[in-house]
PDB file of N, CA and C in Angstrom:
ATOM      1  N   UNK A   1     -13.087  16.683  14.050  1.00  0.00           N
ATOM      2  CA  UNK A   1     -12.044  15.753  13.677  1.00  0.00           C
ATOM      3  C   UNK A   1     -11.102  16.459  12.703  1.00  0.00           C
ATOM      4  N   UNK A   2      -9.739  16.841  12.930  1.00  0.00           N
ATOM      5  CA  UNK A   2      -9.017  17.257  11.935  1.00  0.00           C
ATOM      6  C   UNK A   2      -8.642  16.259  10.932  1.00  0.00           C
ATOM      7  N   UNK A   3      -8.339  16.991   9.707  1.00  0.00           N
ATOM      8  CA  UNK A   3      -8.220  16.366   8.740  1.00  0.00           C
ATOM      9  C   UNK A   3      -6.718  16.013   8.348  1.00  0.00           C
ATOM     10  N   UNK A   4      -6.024  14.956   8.303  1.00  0.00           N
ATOM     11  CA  UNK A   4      -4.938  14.695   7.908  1.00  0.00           C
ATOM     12  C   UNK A   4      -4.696  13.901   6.628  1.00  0.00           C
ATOM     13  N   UNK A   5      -5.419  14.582   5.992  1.00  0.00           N
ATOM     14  CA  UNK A   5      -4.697  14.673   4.210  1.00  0.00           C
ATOM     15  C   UNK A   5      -3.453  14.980   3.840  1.00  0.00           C
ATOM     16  N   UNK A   6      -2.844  14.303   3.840  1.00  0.00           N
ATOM     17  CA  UNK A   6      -1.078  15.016   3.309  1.00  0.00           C
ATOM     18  C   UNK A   6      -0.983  16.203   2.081  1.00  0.00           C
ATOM     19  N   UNK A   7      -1.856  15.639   1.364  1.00  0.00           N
ATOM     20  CA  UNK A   7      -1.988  16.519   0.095  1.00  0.00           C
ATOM     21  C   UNK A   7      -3.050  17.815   0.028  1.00  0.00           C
ATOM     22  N   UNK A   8      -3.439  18.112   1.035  1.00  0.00           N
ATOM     23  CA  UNK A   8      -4.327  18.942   0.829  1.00  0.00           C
ATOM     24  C   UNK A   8      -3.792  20.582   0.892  1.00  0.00           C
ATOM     25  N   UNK A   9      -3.791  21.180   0.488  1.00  0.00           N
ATOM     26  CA  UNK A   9      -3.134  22.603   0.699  1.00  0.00           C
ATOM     27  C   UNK A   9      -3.390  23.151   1.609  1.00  0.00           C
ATOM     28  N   UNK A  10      -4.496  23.347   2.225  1.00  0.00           N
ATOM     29  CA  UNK A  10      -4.962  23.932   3.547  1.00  0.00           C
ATOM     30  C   UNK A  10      -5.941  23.153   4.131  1.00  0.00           C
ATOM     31  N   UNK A  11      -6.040  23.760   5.384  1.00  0.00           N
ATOM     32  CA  UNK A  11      -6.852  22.172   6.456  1.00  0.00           C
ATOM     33  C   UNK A  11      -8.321  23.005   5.755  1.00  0.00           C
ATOM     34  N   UNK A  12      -8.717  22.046   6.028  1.00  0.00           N
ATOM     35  CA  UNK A  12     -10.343  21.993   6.056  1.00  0.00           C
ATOM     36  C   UNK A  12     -11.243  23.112   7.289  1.00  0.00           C
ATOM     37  N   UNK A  13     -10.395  22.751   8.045  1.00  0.00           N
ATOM     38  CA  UNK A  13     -10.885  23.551   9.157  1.00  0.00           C
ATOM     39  C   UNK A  13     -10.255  24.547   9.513  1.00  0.00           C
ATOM     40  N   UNK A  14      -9.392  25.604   8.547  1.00  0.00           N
ATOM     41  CA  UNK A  14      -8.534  26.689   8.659  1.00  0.00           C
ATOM     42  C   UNK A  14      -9.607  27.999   7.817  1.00  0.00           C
ATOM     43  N   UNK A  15      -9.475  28.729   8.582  1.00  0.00           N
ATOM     44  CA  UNK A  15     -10.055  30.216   8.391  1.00  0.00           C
ATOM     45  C   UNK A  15      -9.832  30.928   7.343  1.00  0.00           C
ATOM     46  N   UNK A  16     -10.783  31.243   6.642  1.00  0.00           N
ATOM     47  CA  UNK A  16     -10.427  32.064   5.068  1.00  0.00           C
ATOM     48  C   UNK A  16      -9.360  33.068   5.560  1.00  0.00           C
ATOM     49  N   UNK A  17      -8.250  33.193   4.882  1.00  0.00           N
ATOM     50  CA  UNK A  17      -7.438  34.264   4.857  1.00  0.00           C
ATOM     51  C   UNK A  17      -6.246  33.781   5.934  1.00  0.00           C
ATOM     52  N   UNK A  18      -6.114  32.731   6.373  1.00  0.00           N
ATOM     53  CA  UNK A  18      -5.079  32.111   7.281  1.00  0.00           C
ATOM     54  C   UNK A  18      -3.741  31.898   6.252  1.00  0.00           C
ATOM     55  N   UNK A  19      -3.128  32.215   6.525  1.00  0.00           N
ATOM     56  CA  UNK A  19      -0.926  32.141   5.704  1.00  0.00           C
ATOM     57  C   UNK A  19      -1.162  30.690   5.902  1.00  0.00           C
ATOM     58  N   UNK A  20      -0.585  30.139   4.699  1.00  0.00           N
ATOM     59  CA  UNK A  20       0.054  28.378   4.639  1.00  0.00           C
ATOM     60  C   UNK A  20       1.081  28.991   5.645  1.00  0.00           C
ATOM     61  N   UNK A  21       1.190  27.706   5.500  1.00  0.00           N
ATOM     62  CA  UNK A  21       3.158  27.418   6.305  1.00  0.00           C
ATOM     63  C   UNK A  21       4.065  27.754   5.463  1.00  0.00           C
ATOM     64  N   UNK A  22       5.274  28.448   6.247  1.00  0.00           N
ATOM     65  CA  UNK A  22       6.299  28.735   4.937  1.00  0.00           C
ATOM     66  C   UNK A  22       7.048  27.787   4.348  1.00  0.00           C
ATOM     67  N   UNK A  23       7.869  28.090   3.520  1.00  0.00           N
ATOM     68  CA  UNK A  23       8.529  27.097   2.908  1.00  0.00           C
ATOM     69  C   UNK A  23       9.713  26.760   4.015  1.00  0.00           C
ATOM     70  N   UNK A  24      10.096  25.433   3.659  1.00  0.00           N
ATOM     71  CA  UNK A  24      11.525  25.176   4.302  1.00  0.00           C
ATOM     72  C   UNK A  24      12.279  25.249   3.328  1.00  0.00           C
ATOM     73  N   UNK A  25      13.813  25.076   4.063  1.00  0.00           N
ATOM     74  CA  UNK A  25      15.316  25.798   3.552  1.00  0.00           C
ATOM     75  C   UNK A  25      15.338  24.338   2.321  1.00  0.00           C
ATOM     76  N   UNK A  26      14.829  23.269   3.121  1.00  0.00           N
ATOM     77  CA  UNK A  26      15.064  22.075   2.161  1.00  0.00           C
ATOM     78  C   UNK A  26      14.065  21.892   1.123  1.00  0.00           C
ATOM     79  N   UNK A  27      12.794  22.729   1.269  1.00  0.00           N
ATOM     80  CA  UNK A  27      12.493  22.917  -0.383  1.00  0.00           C
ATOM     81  C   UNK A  27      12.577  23.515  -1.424  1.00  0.00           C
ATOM     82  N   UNK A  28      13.439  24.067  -0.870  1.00  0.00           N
ATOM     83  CA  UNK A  28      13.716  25.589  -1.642  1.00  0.00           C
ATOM     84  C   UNK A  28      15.178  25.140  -2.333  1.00  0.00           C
ATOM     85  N   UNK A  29      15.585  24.381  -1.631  1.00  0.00           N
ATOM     86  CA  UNK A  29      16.670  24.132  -1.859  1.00  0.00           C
ATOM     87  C   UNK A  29      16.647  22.505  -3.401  1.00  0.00           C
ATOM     88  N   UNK A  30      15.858  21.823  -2.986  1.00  0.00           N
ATOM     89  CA  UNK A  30      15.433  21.149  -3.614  1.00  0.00           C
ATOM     90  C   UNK A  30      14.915  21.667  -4.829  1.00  0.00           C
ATOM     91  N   UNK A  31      13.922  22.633  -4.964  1.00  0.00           N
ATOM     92  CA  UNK A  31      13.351  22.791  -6.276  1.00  0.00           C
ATOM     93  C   UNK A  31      14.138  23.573  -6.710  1.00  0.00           C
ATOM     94  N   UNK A  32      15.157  24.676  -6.550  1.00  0.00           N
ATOM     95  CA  UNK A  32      16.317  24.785  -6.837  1.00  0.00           C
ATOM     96  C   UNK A  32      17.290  24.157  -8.007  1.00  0.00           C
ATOM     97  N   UNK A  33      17.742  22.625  -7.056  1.00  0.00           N
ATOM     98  CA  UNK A  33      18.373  21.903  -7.594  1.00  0.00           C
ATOM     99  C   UNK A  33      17.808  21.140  -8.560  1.00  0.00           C
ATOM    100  N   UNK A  34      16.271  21.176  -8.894  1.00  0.00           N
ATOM    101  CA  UNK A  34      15.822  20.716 -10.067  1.00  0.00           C
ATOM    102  C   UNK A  34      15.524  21.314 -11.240  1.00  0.00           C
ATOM    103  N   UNK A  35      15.591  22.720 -11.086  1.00  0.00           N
ATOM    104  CA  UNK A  35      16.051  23.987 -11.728  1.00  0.00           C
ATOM    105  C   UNK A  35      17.020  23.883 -12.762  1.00  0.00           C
ATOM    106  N   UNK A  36      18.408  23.598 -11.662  1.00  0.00           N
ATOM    107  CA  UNK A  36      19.714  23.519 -12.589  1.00  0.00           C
ATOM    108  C   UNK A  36      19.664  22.485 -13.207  1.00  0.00           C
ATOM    109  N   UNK A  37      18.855  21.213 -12.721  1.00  0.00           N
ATOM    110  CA  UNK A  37      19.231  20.166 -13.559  1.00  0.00           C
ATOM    111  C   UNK A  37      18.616  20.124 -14.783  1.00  0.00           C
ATOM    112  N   UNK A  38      17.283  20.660 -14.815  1.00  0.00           N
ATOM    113  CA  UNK A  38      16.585  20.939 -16.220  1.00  0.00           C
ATOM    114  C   UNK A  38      17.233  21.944 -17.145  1.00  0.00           C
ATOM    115  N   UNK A  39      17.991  22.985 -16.359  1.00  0.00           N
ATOM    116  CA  UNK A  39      18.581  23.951 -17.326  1.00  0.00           C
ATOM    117  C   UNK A  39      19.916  23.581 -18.112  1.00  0.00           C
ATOM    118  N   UNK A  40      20.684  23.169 -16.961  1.00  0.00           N
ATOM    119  CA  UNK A  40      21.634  22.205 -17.660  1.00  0.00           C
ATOM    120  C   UNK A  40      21.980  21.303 -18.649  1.00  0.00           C
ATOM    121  N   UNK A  41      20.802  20.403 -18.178  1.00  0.00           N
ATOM    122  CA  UNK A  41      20.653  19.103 -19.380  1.00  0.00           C
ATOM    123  C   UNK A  41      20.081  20.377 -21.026  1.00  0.00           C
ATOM    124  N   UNK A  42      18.977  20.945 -20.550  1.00  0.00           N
ATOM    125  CA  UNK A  42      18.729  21.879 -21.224  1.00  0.00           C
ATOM    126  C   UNK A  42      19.511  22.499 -22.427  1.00  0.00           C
ATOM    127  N   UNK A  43      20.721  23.460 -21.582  1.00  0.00           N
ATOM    128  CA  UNK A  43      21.536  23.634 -22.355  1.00  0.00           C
ATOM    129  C   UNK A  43      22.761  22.538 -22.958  1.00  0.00           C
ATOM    130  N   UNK A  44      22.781  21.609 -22.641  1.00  0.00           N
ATOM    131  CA  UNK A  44      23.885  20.159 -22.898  1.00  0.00           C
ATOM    132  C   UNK A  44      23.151  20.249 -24.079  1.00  0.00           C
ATOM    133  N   UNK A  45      21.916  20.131 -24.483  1.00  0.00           N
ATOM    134  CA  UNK A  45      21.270  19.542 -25.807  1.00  0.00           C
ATOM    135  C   UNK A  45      21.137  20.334 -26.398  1.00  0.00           C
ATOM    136  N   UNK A  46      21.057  21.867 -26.503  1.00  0.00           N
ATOM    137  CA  UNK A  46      21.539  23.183 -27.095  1.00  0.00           C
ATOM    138  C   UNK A  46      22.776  23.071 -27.633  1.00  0.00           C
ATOM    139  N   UNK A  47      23.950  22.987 -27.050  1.00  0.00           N
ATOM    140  CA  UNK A  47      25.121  23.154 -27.315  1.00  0.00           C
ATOM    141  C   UNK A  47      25.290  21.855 -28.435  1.00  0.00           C
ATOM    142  N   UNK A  48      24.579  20.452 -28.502  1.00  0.00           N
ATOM    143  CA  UNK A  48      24.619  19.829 -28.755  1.00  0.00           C
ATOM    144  C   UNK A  48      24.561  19.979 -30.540  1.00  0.00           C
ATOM    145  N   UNK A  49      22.977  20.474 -30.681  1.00  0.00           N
ATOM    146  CA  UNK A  49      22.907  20.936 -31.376  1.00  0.00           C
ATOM    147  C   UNK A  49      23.443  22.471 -32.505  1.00  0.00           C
ATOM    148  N   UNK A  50      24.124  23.126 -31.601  1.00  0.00           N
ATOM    149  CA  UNK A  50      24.844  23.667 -32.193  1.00  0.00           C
ATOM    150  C   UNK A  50      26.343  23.983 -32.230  1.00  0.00           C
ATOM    151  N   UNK A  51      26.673  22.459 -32.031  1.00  0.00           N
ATOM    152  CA  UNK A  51      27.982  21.955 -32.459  1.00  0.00           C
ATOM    153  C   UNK A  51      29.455  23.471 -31.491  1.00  0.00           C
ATOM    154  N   UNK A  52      29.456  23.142 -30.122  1.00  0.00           N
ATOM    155  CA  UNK A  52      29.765  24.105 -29.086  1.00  0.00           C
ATOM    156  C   UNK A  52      30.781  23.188 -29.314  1.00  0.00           C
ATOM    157  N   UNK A  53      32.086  24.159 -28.408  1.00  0.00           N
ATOM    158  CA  UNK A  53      33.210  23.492 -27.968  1.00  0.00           C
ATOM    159  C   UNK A  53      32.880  22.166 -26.853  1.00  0.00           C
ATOM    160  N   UNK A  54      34.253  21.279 -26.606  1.00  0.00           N
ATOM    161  CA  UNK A  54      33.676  20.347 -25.748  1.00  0.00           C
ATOM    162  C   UNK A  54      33.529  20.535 -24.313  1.00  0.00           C
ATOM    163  N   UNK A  55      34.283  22.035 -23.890  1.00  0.00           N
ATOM    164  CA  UNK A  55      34.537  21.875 -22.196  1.00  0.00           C
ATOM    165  C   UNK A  55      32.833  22.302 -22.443  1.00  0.00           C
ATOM    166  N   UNK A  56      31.895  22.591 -23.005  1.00  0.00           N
ATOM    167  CA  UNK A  56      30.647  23.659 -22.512  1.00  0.00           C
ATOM    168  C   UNK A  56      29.917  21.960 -22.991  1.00  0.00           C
ATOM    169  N   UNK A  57      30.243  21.078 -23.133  1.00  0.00           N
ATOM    170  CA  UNK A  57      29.316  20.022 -22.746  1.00  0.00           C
ATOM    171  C   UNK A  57      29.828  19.664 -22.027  1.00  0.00           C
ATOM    172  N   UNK A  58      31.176  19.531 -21.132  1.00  0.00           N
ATOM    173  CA  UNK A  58      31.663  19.305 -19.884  1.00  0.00           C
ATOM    174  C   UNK A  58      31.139  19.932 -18.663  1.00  0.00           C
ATOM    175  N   UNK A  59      31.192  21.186 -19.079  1.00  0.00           N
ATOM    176  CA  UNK A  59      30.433  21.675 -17.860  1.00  0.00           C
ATOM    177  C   UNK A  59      29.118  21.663 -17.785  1.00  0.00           C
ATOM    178  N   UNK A  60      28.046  21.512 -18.706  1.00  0.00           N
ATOM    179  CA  UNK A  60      27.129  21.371 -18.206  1.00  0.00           C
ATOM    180  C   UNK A  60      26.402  19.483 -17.845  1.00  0.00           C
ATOM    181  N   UNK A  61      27.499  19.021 -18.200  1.00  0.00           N
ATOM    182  CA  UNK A  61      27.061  17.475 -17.805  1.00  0.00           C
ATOM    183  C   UNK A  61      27.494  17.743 -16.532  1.00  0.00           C
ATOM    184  N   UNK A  62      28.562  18.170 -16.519  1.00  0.00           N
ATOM    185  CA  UNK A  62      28.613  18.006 -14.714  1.00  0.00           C
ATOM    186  C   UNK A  62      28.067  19.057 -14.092  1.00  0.00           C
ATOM    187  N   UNK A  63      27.531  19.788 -14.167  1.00  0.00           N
ATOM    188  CA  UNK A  63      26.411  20.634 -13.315  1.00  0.00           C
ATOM    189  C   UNK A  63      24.821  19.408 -13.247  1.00  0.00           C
ATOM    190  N   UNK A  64      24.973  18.617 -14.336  1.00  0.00           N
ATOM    191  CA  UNK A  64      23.719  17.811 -14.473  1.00  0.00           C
ATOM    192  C   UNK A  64      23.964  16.965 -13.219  1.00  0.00           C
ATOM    193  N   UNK A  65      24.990  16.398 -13.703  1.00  0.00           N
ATOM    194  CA  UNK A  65      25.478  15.093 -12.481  1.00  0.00           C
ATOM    195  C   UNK A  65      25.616  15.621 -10.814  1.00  0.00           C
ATOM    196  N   UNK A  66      26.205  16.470 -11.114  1.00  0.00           N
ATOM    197  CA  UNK A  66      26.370  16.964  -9.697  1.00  0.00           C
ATOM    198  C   UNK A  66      25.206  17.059  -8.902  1.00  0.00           C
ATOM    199  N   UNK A  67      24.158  17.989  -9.496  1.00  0.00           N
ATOM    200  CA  UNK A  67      22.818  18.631  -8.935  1.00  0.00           C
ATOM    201  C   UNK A  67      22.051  16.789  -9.153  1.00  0.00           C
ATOM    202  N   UNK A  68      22.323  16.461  -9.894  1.00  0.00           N
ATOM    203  CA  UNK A  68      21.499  14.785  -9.483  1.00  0.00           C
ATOM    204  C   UNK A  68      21.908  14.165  -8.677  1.00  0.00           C
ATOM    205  N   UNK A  69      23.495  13.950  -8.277  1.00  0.00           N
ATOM    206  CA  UNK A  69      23.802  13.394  -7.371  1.00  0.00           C
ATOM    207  C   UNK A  69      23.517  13.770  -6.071  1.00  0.00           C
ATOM    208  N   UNK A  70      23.513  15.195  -6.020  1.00  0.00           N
ATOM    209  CA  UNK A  70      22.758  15.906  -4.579  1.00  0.00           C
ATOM    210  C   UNK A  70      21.574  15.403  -4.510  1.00  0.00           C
ATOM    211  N   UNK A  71      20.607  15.440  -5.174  1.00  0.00           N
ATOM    212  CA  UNK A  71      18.971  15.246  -4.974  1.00  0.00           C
ATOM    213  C   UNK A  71      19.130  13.517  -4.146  1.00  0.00           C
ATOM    214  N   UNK A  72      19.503  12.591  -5.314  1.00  0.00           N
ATOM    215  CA  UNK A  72      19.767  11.366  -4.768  1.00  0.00           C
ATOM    216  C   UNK A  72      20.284  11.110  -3.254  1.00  0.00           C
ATOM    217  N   UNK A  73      21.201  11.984  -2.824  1.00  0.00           N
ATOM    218  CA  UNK A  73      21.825  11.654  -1.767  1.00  0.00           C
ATOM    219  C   UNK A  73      20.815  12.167  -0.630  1.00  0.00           C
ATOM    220  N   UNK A  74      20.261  13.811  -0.660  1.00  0.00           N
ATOM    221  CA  UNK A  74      19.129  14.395   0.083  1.00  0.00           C
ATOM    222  C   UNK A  74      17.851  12.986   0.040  1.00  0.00           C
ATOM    223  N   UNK A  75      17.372  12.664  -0.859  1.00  0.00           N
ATOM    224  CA  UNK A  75      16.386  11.843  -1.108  1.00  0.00           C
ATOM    225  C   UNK A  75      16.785  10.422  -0.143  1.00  0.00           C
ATOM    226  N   UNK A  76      17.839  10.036  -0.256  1.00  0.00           N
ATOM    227  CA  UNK A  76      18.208   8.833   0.275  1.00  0.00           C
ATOM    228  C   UNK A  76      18.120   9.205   2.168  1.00  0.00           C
ATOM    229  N   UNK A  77      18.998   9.933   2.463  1.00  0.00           N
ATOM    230  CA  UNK A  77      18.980  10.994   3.816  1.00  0.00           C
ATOM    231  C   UNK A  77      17.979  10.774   4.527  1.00  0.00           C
ATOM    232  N   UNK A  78      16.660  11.623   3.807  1.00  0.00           N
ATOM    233  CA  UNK A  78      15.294  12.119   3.662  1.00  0.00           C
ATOM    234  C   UNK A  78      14.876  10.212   4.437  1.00  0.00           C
ATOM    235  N   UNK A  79      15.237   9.006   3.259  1.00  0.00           N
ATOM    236  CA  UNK A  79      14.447   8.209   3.747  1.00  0.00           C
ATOM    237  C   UNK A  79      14.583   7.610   5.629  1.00  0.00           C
ATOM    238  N   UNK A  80      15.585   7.763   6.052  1.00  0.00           N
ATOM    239  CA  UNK A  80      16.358   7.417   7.338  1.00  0.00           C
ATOM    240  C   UNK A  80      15.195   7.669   8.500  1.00  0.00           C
TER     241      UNK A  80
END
């Protein structure tokens, strides 16, 4: 009986030394975009703290927003 665990990393019934599956373009792409958004916000609260000009909290709010608004929209997509 194969095992259909969603979460499991490798089947149960797969051979020591068998390759996972590779990644797809859309997770890569995804963890990516959660990348920038942590680095971003990241640096927004850096700059914050050390009292930066205003375009460098401009740009990194909107690198925040942007890369969130992508995830949201992929995520929404994703549900269809």
């Amino acid at each position: 009986m194969p095992n259909n665990d969603p979460y499991r990393l490798t089947g149960a019934d797969a051979a020591p030394g068998t390759p996972s599956p590779a990644l797809t373009r859309g997770e890569i792409a995804r963890s990516l975009l959660w990348i920038l958004v942590v680095i971003s916000a990241v640096a927004n609260m850096a700059a914050s703290y050390g009292d930066a000009n205003t375009w460098v909290h401009l740009a990194c709010g909107a690198v925040t927003v942007l890369c969130g608004g992508i995830l949201v929209v992929r995520n929404l997509r994703g549900r269809r």
